[in-house]
Protein backbone atom coordinates (compact mmCIF):
# COMPACT_ATOMS: atom_id res chain seq x y z
CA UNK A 1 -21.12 2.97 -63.72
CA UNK A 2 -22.80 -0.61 -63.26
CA UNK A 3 -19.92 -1.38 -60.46
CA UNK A 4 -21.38 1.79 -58.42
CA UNK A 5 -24.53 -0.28 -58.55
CA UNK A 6 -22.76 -3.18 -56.70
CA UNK A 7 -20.45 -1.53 -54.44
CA UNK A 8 -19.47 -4.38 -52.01
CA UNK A 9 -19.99 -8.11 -52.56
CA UNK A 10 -19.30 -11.11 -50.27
CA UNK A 11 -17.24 -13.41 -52.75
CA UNK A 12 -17.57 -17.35 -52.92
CA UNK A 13 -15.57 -18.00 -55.53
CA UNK A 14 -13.35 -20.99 -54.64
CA UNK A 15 -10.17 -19.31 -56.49
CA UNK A 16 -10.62 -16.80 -53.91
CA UNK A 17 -8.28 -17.94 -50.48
CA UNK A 18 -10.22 -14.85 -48.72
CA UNK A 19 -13.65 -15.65 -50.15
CA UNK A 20 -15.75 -16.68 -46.61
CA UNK A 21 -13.45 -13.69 -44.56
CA UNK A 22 -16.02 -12.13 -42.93
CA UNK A 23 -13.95 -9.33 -42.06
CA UNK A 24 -13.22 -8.45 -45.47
CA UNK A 25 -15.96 -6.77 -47.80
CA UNK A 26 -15.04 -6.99 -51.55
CA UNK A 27 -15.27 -4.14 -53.98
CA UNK A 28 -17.06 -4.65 -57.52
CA UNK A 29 -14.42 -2.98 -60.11
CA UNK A 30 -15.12 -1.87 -63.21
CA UNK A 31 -12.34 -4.31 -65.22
CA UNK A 32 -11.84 -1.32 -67.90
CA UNK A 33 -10.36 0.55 -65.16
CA UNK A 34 -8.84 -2.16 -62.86
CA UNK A 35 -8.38 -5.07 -65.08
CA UNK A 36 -8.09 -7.88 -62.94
CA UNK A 37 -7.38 -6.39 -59.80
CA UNK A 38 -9.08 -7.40 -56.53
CA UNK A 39 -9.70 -4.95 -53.65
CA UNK A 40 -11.91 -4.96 -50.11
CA UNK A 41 -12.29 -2.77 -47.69
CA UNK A 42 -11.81 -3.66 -43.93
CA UNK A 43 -12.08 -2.45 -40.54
CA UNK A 44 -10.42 -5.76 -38.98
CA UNK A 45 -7.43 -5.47 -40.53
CA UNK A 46 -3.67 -4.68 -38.29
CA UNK A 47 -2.30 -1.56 -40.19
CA UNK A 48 1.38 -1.66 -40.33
CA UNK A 49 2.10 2.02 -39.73
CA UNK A 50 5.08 1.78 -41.86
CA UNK A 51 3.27 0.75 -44.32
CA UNK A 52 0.83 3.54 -44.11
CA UNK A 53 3.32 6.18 -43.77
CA UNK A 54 4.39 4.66 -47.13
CA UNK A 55 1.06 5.45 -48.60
CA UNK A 56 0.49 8.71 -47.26
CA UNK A 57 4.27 9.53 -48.73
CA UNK A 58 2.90 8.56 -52.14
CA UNK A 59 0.59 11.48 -52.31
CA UNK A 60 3.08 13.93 -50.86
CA UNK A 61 1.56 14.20 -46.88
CA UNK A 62 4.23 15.47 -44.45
CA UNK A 63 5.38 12.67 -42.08
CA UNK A 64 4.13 12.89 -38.32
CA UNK A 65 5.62 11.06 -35.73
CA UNK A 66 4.78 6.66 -35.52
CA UNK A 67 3.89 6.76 -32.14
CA UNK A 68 0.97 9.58 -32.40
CA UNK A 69 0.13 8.05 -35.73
CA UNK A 70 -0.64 4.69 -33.67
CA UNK A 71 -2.14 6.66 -30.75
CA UNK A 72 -4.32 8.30 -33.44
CA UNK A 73 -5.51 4.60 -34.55
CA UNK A 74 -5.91 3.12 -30.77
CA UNK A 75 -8.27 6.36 -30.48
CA UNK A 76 -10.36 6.04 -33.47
CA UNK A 77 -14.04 5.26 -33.59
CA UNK A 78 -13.77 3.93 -36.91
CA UNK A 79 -10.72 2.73 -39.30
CA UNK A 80 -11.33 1.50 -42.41
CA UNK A 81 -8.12 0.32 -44.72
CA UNK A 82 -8.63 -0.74 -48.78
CA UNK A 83 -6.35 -3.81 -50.19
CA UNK A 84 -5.05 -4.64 -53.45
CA UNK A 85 -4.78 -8.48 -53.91
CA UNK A 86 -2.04 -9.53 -56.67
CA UNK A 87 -0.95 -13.20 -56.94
CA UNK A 88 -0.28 -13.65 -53.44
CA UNK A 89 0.45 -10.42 -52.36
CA UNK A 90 -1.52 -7.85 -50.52
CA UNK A 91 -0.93 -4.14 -50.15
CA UNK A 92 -2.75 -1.08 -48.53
CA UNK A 93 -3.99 1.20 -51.30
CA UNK A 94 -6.15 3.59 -49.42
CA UNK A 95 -7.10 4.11 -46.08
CA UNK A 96 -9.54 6.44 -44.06
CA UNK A 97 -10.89 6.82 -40.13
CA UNK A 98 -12.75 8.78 -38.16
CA UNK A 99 -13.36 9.94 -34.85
CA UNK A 100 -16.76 10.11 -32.97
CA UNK A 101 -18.65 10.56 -29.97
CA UNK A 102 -20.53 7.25 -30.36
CA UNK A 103 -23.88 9.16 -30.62
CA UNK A 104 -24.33 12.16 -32.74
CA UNK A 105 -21.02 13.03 -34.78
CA UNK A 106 -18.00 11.84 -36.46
CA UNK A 107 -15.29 13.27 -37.96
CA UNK A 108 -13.76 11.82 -41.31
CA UNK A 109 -10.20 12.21 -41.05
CA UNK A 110 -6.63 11.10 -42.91
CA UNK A 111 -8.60 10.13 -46.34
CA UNK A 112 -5.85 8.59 -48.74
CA UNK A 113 -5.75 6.66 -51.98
CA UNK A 114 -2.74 5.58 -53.54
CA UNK A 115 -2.11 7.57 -56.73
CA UNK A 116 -2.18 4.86 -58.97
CA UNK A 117 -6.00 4.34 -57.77
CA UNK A 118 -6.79 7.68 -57.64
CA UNK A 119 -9.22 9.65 -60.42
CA UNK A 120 -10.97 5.97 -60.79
CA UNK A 121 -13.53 6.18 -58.27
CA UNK A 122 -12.03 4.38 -55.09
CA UNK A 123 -11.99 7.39 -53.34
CA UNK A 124 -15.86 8.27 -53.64
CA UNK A 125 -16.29 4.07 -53.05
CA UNK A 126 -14.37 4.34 -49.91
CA UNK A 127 -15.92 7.29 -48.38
CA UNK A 128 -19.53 6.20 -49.17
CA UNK A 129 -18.32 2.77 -47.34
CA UNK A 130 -17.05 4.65 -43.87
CA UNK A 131 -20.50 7.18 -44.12
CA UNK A 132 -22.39 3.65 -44.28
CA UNK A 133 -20.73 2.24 -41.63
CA UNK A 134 -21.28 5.27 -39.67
CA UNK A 135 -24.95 5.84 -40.17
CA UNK A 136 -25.29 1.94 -39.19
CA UNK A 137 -24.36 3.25 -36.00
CA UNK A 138 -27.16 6.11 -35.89
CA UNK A 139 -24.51 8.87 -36.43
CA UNK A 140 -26.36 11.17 -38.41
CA UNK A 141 -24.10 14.21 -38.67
CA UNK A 142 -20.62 13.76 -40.11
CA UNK A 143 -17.96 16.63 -40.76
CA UNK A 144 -14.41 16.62 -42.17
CA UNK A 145 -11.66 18.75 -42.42
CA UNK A 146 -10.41 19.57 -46.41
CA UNK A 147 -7.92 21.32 -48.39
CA UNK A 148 -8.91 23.40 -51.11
CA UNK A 149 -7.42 21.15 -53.55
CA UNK A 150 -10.13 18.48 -52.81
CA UNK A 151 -13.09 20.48 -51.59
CA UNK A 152 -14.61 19.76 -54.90
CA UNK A 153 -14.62 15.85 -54.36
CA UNK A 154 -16.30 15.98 -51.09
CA UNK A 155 -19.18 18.64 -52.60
CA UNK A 156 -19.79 15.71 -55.28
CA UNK A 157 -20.11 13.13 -52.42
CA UNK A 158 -22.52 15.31 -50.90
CA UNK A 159 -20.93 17.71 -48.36
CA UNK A 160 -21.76 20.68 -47.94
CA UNK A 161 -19.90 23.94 -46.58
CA UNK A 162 -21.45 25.22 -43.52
CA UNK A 163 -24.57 27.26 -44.92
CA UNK A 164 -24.35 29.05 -41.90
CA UNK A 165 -20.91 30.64 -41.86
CA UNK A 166 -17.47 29.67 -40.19
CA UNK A 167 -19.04 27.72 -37.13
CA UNK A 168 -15.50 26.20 -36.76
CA UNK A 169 -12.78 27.57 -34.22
CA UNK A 170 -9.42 26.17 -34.24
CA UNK A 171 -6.77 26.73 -31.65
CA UNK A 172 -3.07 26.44 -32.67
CA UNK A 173 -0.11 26.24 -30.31
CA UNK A 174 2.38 29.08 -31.38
């Protein structure tokens, strides 16, 4: 997968309008896969939570209320939101963030690609993007929550079930 190799590139091609964005690091496709499709991740970009409750109804989540969703955001350590550039349209296609202690640990959480991105590789791109940007910020030990259903993806990225046993506790209001 030669567009593994090259996972993020800053683009100066002048057909580009969002070539010198700073904010905006561009994602090598493989064409056979994504034809001419151009995608970048961000962590600068405003997420219109309608528009992500839109993409997290495309893979079936149950809807939670706007105004924790935003809280959710406001309280994040990291967010990290993937674009799909057509003509002159842009939409969010994936999206991720995590929470952290600024020191030691993070938690992944709310991992979604849009369907029609999905079983192409975007999803191990994206994830390898937010553990980069985490260990750039010395956080060496970073968990996440999974259903069953994609415990298998998360194993290939590395992950590991805790060798140790259930350390995790979780309280649930009744």
């Amino acid at each position: 997968m030669v567009w593994l190799q090259k996972l993020f590139t800053k683009t100066n091609n002048d057909n580009s309008s969002n070539a010198n964005d700073d904010n905006k690091d561009w994602v090598s496709l493989d064409p056979d896969k994504f034809g001419n499709t151009q995608i970048y991740f961000s962590t600068h970009e405003e997420i219109d939570l309608y528009e992500l409750e839109e993409l997290c109804d495309s893979v079936g989540w149950a809807r939670r209320p706007l105004r924790k969703v935003r809280k959710a955001l406001e309280h994040s350590y990291l967010v990290v939101s993937a674009w799909e550039i057509r003509g002159n349209k842009k939409a969010m296609i994936g999206f991720a963030r995590a929470t952290s202690d600024h020191a030691f640990n993070a938690t992944i959480w709310d991992v979604v690609i849009h369907p029609r991105f999905q079983n192409k590789g975007l999803g191990k791109v994206l994830m390898q993007y937010m553990i980069r940007k985490l260990r750039s910020d010395d956080i060496s030990n970073v968990t996440l929550f999974a259903d069953p259903q994609v415990v298998e993806f998360y194993r290939r990225l590395g992950f590991i079930l805790d060798p140790e046993g259930i350390k995790g506790m979780f309280w649930y209001p009744d």
